[in-house]
N, C-alpha and C. Protein backbone atom coordinates (compact mmCIF):
# COMPACT_ATOMS: atom_id res chain seq x y z
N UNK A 1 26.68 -14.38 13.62
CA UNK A 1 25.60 -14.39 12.63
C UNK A 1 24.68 -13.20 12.89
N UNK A 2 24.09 -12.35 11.99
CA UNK A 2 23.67 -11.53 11.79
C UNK A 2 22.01 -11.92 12.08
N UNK A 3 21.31 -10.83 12.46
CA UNK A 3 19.81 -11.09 12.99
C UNK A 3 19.49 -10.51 11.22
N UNK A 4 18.71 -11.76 11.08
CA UNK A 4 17.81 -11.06 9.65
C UNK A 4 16.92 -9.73 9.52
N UNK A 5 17.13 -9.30 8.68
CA UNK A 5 16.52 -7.54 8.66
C UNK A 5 14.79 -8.10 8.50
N UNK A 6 14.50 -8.98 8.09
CA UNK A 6 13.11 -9.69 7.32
C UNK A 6 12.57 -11.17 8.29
N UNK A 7 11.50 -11.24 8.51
CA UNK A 7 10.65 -12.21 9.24
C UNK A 7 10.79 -13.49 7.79
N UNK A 8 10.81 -14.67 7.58
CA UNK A 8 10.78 -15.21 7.11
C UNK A 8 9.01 -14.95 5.67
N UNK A 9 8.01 -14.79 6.80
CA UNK A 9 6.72 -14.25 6.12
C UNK A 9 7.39 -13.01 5.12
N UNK A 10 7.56 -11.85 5.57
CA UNK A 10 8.55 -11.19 4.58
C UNK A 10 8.91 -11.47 3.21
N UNK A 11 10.11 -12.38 3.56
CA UNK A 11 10.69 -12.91 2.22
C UNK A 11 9.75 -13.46 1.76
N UNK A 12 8.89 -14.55 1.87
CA UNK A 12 8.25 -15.95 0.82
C UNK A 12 7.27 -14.58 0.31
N UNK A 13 6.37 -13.64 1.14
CA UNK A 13 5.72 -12.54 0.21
C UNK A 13 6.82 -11.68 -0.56
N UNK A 14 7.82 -11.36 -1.01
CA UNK A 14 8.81 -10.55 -1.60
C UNK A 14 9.20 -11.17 -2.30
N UNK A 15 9.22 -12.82 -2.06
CA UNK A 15 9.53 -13.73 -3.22
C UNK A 15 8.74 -13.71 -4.29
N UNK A 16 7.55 -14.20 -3.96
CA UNK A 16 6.11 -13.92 -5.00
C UNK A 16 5.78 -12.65 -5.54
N UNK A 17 6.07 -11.68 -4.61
CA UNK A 17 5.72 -10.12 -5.68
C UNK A 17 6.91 -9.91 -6.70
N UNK A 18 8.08 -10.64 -6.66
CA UNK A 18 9.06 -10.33 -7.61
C UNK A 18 8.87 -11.12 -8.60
N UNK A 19 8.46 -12.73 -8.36
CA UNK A 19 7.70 -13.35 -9.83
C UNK A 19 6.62 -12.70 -10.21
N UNK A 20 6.02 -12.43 -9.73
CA UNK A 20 4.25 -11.96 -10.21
C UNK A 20 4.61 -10.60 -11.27
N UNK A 21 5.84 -9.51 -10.69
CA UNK A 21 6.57 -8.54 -11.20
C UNK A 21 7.02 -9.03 -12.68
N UNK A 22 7.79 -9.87 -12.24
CA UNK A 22 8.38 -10.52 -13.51
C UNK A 22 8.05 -11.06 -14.82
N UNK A 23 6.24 -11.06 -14.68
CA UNK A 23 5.63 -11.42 -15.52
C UNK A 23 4.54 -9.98 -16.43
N UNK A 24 4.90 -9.02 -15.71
CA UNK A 24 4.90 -8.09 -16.20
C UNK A 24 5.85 -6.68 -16.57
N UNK A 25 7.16 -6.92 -16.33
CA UNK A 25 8.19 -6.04 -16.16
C UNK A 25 9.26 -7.16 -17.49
N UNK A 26 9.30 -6.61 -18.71
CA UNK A 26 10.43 -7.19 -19.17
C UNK A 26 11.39 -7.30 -19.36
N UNK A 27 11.99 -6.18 -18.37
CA UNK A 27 13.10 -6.25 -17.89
C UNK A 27 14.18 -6.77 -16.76
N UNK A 28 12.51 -7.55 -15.35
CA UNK A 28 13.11 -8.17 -14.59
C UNK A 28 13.54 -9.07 -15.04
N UNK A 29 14.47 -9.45 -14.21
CA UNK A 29 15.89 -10.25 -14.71
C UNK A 29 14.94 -11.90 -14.32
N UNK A 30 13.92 -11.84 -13.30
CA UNK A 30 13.37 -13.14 -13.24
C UNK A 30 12.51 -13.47 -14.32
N UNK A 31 12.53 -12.55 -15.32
CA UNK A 31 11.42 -12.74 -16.51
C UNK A 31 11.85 -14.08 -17.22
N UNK A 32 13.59 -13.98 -17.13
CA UNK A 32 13.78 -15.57 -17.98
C UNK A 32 15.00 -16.92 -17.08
N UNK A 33 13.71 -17.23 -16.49
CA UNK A 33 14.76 -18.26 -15.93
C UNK A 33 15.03 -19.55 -16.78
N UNK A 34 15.96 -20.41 -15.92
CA UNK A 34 16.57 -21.69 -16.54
C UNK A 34 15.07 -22.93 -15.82
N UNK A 35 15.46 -23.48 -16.73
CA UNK A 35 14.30 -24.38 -16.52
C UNK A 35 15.38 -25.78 -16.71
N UNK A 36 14.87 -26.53 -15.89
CA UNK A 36 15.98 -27.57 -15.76
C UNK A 36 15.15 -28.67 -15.67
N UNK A 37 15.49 -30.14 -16.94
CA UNK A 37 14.25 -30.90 -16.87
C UNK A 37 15.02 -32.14 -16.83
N UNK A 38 14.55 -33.54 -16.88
CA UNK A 38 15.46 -34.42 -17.09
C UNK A 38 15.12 -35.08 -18.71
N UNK A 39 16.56 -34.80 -19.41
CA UNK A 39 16.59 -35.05 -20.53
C UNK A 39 16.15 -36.45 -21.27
N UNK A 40 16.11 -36.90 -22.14
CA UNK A 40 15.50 -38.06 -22.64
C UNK A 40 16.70 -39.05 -22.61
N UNK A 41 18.24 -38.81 -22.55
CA UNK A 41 19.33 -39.56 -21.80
C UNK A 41 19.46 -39.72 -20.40
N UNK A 42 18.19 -39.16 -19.54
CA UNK A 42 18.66 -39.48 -18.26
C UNK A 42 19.74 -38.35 -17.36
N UNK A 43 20.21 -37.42 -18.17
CA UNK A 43 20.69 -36.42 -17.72
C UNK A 43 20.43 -35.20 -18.14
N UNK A 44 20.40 -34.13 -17.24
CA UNK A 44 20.35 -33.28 -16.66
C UNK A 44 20.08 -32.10 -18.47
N UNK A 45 19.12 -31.38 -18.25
CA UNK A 45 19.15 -30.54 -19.60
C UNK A 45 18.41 -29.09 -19.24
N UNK A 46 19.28 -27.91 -19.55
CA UNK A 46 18.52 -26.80 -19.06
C UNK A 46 18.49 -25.89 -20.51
N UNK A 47 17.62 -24.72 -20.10
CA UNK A 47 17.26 -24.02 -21.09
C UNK A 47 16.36 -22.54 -20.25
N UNK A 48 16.72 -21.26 -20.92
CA UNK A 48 15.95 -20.24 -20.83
C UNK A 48 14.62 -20.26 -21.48
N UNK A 49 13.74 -20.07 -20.53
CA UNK A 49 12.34 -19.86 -21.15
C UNK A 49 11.94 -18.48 -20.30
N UNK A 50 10.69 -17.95 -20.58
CA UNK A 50 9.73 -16.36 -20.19
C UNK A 50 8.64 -17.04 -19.43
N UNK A 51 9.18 -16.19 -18.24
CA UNK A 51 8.08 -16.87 -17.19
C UNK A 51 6.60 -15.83 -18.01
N UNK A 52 5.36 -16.60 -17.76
CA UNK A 52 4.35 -15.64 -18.66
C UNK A 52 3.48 -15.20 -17.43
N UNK A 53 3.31 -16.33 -16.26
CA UNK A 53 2.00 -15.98 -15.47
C UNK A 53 2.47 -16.73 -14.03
N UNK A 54 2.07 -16.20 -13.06
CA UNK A 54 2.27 -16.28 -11.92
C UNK A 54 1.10 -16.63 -11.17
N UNK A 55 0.30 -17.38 -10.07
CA UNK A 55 -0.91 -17.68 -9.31
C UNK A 55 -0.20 -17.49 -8.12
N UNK A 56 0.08 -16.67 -7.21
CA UNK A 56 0.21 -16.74 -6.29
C UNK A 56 -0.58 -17.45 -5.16
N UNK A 57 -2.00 -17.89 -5.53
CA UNK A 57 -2.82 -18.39 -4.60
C UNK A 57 -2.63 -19.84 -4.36
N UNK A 58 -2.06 -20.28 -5.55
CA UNK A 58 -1.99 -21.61 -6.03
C UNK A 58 -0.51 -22.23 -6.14
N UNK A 59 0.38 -20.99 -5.95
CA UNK A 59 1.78 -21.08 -6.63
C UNK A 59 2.21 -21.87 -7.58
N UNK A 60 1.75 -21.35 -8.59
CA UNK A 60 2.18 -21.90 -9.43
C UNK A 60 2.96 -21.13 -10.79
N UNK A 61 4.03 -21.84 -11.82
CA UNK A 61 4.28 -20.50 -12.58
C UNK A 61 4.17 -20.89 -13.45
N UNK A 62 4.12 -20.18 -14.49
CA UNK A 62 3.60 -20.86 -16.24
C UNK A 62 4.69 -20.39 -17.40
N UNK A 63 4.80 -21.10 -17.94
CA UNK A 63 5.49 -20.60 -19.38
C UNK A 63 4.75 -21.18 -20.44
N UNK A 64 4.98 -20.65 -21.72
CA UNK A 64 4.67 -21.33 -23.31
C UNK A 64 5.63 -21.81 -23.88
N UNK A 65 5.24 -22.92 -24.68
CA UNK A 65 6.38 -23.39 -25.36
C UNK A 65 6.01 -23.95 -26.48
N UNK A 66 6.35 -24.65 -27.48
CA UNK A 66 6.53 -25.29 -28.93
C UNK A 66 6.10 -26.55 -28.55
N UNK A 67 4.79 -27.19 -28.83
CA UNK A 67 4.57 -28.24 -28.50
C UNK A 67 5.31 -29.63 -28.58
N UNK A 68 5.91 -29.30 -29.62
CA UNK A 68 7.17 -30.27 -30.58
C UNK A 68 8.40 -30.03 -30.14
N UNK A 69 8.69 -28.93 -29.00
CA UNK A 69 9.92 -29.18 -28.43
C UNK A 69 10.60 -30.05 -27.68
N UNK A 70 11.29 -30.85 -27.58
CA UNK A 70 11.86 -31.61 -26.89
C UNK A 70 11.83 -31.76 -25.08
N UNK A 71 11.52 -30.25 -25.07
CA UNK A 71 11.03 -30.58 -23.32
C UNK A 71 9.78 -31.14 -22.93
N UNK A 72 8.90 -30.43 -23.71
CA UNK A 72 7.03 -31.59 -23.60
C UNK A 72 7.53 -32.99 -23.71
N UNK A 73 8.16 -33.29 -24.34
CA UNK A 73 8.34 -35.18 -24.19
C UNK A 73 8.79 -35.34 -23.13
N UNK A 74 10.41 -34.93 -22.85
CA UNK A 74 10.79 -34.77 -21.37
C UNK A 74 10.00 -34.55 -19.96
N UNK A 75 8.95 -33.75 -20.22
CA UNK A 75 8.60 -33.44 -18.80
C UNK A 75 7.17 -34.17 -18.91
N UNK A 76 6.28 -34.75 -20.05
CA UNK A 76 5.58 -35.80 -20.42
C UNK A 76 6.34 -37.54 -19.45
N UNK A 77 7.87 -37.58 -19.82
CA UNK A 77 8.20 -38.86 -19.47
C UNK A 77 8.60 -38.89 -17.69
N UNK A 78 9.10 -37.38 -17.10
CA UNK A 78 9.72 -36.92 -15.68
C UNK A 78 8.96 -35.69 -15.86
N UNK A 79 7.64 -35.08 -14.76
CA UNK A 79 7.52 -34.31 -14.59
C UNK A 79 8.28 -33.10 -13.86
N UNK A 80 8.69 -33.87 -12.97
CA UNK A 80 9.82 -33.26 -11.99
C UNK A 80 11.27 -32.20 -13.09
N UNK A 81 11.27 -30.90 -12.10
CA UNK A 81 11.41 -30.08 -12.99
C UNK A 81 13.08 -29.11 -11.80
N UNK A 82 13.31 -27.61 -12.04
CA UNK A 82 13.95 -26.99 -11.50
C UNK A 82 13.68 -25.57 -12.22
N UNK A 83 13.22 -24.94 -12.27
CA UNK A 83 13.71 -23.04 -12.16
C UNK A 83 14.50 -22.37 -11.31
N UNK A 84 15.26 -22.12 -12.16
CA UNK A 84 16.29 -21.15 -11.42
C UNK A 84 16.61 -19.59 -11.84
N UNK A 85 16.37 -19.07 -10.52
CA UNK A 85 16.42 -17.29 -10.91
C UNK A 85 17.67 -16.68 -10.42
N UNK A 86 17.89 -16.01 -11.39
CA UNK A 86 19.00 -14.90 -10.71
C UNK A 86 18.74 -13.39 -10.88
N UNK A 87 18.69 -12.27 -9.60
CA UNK A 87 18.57 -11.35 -9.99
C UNK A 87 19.88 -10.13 -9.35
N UNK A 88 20.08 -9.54 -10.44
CA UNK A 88 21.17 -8.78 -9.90
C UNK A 88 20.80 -7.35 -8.97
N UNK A 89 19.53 -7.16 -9.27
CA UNK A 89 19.08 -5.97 -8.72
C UNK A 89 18.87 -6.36 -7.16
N UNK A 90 18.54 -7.26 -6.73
CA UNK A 90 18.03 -8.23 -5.53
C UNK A 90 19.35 -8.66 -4.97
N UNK A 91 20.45 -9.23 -5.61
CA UNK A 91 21.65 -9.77 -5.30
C UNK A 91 21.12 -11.63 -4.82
N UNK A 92 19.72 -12.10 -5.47
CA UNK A 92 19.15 -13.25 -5.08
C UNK A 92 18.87 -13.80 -6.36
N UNK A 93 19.44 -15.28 -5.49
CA UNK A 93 19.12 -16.36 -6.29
C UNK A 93 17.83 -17.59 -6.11
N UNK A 94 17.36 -17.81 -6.29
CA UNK A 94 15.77 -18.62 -6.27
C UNK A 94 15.72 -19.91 -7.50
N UNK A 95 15.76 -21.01 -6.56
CA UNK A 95 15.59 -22.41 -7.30
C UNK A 95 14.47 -22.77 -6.65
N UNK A 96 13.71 -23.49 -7.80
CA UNK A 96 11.86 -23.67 -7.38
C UNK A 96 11.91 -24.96 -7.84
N UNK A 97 11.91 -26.05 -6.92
CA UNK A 97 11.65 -27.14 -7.40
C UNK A 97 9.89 -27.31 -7.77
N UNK A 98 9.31 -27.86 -8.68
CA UNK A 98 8.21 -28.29 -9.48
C UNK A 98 8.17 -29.22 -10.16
N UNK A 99 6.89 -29.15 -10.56
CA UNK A 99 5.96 -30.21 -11.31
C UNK A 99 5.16 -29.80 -12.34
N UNK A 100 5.74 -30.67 -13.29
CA UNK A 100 4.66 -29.72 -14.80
C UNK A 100 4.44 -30.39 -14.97
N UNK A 101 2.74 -29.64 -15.50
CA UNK A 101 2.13 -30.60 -16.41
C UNK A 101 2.30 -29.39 -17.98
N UNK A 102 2.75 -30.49 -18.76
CA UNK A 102 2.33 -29.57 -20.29
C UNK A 102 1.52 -29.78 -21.22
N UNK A 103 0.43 -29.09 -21.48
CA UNK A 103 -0.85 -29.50 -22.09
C UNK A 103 -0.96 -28.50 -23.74
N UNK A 104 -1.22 -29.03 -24.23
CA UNK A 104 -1.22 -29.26 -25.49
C UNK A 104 -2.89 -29.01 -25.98
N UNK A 105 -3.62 -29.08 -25.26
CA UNK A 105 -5.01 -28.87 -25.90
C UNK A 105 -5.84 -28.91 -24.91
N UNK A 106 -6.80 -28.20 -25.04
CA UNK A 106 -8.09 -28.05 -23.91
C UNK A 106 -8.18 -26.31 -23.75
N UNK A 107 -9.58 -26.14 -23.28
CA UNK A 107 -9.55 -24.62 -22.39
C UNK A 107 -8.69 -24.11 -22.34
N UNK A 108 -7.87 -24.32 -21.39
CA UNK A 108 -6.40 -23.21 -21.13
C UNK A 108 -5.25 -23.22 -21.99
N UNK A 109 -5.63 -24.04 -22.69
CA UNK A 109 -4.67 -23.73 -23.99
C UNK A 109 -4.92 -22.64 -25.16
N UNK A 110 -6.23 -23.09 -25.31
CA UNK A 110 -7.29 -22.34 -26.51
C UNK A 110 -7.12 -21.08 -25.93
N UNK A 111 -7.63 -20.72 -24.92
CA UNK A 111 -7.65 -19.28 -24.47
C UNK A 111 -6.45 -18.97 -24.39
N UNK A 112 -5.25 -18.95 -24.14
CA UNK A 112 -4.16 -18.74 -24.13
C UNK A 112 -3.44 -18.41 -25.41
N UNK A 113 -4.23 -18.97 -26.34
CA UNK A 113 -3.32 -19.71 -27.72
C UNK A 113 -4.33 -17.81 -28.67
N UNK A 114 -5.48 -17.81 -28.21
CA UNK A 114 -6.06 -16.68 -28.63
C UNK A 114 -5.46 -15.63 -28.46
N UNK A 115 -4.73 -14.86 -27.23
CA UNK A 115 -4.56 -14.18 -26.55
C UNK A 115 -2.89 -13.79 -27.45
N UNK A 116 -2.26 -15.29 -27.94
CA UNK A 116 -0.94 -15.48 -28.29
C UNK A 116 -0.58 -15.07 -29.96
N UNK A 117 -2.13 -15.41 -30.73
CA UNK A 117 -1.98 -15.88 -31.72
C UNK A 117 -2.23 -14.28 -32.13
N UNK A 118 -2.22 -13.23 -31.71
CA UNK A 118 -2.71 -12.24 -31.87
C UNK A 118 -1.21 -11.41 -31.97
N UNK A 119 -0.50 -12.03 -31.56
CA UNK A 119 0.89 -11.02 -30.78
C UNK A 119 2.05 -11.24 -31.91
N UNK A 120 3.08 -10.70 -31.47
CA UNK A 120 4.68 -11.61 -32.74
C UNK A 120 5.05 -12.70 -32.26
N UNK A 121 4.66 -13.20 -31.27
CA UNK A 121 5.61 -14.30 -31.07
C UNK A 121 4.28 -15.68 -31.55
N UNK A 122 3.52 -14.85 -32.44
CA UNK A 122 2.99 -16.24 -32.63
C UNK A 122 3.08 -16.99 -33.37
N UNK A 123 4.21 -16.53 -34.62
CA UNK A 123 5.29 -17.34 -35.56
C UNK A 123 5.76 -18.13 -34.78
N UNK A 124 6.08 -18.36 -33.44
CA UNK A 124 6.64 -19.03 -32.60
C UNK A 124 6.21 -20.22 -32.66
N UNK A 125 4.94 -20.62 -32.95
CA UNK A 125 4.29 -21.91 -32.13
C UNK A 125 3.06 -22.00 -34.06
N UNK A 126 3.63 -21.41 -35.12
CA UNK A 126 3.06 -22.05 -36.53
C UNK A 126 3.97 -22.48 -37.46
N UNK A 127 5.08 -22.53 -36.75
CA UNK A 127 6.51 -22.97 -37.89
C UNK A 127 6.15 -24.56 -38.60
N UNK A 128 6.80 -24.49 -39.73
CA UNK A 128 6.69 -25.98 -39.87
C UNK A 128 7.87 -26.90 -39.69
N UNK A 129 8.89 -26.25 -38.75
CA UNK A 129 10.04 -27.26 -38.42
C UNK A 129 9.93 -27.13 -36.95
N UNK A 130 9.97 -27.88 -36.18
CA UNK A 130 10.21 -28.56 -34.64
C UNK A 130 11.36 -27.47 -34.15
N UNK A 131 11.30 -27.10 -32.99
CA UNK A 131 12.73 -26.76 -32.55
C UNK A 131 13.77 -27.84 -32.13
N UNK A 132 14.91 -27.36 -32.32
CA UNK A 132 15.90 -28.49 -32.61
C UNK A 132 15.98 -29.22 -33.58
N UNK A 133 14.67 -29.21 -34.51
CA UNK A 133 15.25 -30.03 -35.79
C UNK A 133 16.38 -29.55 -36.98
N UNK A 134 17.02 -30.19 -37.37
CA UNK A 134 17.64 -30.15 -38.93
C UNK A 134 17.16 -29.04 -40.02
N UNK A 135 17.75 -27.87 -39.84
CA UNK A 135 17.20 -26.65 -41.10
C UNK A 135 17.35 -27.85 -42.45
N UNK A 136 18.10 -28.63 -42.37
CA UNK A 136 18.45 -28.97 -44.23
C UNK A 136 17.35 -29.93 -44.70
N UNK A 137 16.50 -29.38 -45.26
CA UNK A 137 15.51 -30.60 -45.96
C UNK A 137 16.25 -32.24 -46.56
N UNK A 138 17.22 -32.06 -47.03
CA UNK A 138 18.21 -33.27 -47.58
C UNK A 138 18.24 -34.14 -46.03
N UNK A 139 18.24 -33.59 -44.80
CA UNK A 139 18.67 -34.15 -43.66
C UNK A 139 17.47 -34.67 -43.42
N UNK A 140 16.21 -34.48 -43.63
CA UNK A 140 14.84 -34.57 -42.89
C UNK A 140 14.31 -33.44 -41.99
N UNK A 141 14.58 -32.54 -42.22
CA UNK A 141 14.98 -30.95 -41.43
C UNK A 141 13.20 -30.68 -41.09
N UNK A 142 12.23 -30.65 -42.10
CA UNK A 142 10.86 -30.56 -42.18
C UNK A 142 10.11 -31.62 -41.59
N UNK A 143 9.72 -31.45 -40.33
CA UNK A 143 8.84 -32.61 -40.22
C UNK A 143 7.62 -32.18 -39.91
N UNK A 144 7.20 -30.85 -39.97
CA UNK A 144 5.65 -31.25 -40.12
C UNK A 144 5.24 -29.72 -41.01
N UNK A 145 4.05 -30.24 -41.15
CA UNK A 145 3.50 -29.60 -42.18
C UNK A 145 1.97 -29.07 -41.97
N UNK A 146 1.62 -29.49 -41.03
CA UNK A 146 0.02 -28.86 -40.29
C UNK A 146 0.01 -27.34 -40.05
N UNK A 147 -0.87 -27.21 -40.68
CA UNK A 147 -1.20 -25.81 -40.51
C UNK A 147 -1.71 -25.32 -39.34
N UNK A 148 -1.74 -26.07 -38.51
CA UNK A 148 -1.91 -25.41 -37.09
C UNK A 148 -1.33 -25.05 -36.21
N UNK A 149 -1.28 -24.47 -34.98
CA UNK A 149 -0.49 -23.86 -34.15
C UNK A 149 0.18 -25.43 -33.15
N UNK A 150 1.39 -24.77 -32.37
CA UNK A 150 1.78 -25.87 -31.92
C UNK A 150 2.28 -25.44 -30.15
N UNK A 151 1.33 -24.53 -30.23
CA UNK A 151 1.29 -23.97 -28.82
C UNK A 151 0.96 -24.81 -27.55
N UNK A 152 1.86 -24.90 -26.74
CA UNK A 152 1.47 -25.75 -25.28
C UNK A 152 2.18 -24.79 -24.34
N UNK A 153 1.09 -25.45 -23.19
CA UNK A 153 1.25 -24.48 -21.72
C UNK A 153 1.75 -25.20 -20.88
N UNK A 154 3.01 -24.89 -20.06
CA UNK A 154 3.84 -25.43 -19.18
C UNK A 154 3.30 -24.70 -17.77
N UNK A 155 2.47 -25.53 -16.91
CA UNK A 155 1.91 -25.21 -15.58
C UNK A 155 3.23 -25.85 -14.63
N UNK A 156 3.30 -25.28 -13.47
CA UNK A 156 4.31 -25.80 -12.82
C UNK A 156 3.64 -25.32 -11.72
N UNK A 157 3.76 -26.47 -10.77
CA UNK A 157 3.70 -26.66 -9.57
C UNK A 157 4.49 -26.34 -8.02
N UNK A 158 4.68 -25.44 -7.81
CA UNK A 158 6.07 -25.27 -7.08
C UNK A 158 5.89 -25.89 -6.03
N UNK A 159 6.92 -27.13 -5.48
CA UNK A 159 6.92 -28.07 -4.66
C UNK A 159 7.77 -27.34 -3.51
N UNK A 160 8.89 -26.58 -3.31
CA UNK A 160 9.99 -26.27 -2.66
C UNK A 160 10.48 -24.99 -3.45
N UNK A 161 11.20 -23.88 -2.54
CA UNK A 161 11.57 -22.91 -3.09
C UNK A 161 13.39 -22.81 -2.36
N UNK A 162 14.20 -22.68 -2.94
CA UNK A 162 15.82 -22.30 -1.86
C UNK A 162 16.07 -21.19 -2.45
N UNK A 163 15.82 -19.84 -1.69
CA UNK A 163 16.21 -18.92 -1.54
C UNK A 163 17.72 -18.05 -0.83
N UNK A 164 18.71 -17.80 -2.11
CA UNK A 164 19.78 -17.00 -1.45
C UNK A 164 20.02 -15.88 -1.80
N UNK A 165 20.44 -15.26 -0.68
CA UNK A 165 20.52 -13.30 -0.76
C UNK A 165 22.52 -13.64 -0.75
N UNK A 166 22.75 -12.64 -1.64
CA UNK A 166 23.85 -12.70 -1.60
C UNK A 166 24.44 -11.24 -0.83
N UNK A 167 24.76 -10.68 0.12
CA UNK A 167 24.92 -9.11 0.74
C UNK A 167 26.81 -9.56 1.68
N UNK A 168 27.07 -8.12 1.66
CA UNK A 168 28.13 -7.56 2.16
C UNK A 168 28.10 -8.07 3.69
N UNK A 169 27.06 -8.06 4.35
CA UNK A 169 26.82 -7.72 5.53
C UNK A 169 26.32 -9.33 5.67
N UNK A 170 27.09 -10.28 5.09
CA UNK A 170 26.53 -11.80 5.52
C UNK A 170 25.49 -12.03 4.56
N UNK A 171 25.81 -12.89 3.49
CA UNK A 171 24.52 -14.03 3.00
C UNK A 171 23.68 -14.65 4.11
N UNK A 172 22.40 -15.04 3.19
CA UNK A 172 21.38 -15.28 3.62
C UNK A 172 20.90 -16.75 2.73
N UNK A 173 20.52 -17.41 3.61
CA UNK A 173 19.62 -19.10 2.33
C UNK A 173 18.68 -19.49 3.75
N UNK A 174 17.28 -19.88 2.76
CA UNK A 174 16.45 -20.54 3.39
C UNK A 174 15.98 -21.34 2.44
N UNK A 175 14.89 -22.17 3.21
CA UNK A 175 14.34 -23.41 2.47
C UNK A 175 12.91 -23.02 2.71
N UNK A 176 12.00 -22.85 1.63
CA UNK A 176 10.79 -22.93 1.77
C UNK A 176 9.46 -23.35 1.23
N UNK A 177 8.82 -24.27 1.81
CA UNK A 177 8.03 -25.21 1.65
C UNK A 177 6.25 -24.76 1.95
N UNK A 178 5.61 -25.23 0.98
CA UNK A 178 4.43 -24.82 1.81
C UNK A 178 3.95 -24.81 2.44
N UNK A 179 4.43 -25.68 3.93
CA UNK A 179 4.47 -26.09 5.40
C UNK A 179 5.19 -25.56 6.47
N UNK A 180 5.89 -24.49 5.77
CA UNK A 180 7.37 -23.99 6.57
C UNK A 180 8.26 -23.53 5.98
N UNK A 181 9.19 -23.35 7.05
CA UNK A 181 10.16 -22.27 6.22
C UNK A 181 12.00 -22.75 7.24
N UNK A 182 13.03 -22.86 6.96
CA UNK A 182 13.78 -23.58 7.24
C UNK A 182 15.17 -22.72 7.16
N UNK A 183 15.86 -22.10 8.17
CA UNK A 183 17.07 -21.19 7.52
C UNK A 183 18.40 -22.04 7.20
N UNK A 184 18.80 -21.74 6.49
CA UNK A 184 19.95 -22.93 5.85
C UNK A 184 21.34 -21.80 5.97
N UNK A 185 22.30 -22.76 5.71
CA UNK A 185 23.97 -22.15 5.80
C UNK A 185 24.29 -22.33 4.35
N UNK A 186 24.42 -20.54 3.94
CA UNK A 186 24.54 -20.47 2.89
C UNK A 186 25.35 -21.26 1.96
């Protein structure tokens, strides 16, 4: 086994400057991870979302989403969550276990929703069909009709991070917690 080139402190800071990166670089590859929630059957449901904001102080990571999307109910009924990153430039992979809360109204929505409603993607969150619903009106395709925005903020909590380097010269996996840090067999 190979002596790590990196102190464990190292990585968990290299971890965080590459999300924090990611939320301003739209081309890092961590800009869109899988978000993995538990579905309203009880199994397992993932999806790409844009990481938007990073707290490193707090660790926590944020995305936006469609209030009426099917994951706010989901992570409303199981907060308990998964992000998963892959970056090819890094040769690392990063699963963040969390906790969302998705809020729908208050302060940090409003300000957020200002900031949003200003940009293109803010057709995103004034549609009057749900994502995932039925385009065909004959089907029930239209279900709402409010003229307001339907913007909500997905806060996540990062509970656990498993970090793997994938290299020539021997992979690398650890486990890291906000109490510690744990080297694992890849």
């Amino acid at each position: 086994m190979r002596t790590p080139l990196q102190t464990p402190q190292e990585i968990r800071q290299q971890i965080w400057r590459e999300l924090a990166r990611a939320t301003q670089d739209r081309h890092h590859a961590w800009r869109t991870p899988v978000l993995a929630t538990v579905g309203s059957d009880g199994l397992a449901n993932a999806r790409v979302v844009v990481l938007r904001e990073v707290d490193v102080a707090h660790q926590t990571l944020r995305a936006y989403t469609d209030a009426r999307s099917p994951k706010v109910g989901e992570l409303l009924r199981e907060p308990k969550a998964m992000f998963v990153f892959w970056s090819d430039r890094l040769n690392w992979q990063l699963r963040a276990r969390v906790v969302i809360s998705a809020d729908t109204s208050g302060p940090e929505v409003q300000a957020r929703w200002q900031l949003v409603r200003q940009s293109a993607s803010a057709t995103d969150y004034l549609g009057p069909v749900a994502p995932g619903d039925d385009l065909e009106p004959a089907r029930g395709g239209i279900t709402s009709t409010d003229a307001g925005h339907h913007f909500a903020l997905l806060s996540a909590q990062v509970l656990e991070m498993d970090w793997l380097e994938l290299s020539r010269d021997g992979h690398r996996r650890a486990n890291l917690r906000p109490d510690g840090w744990r080297w694992l067999a890849p």
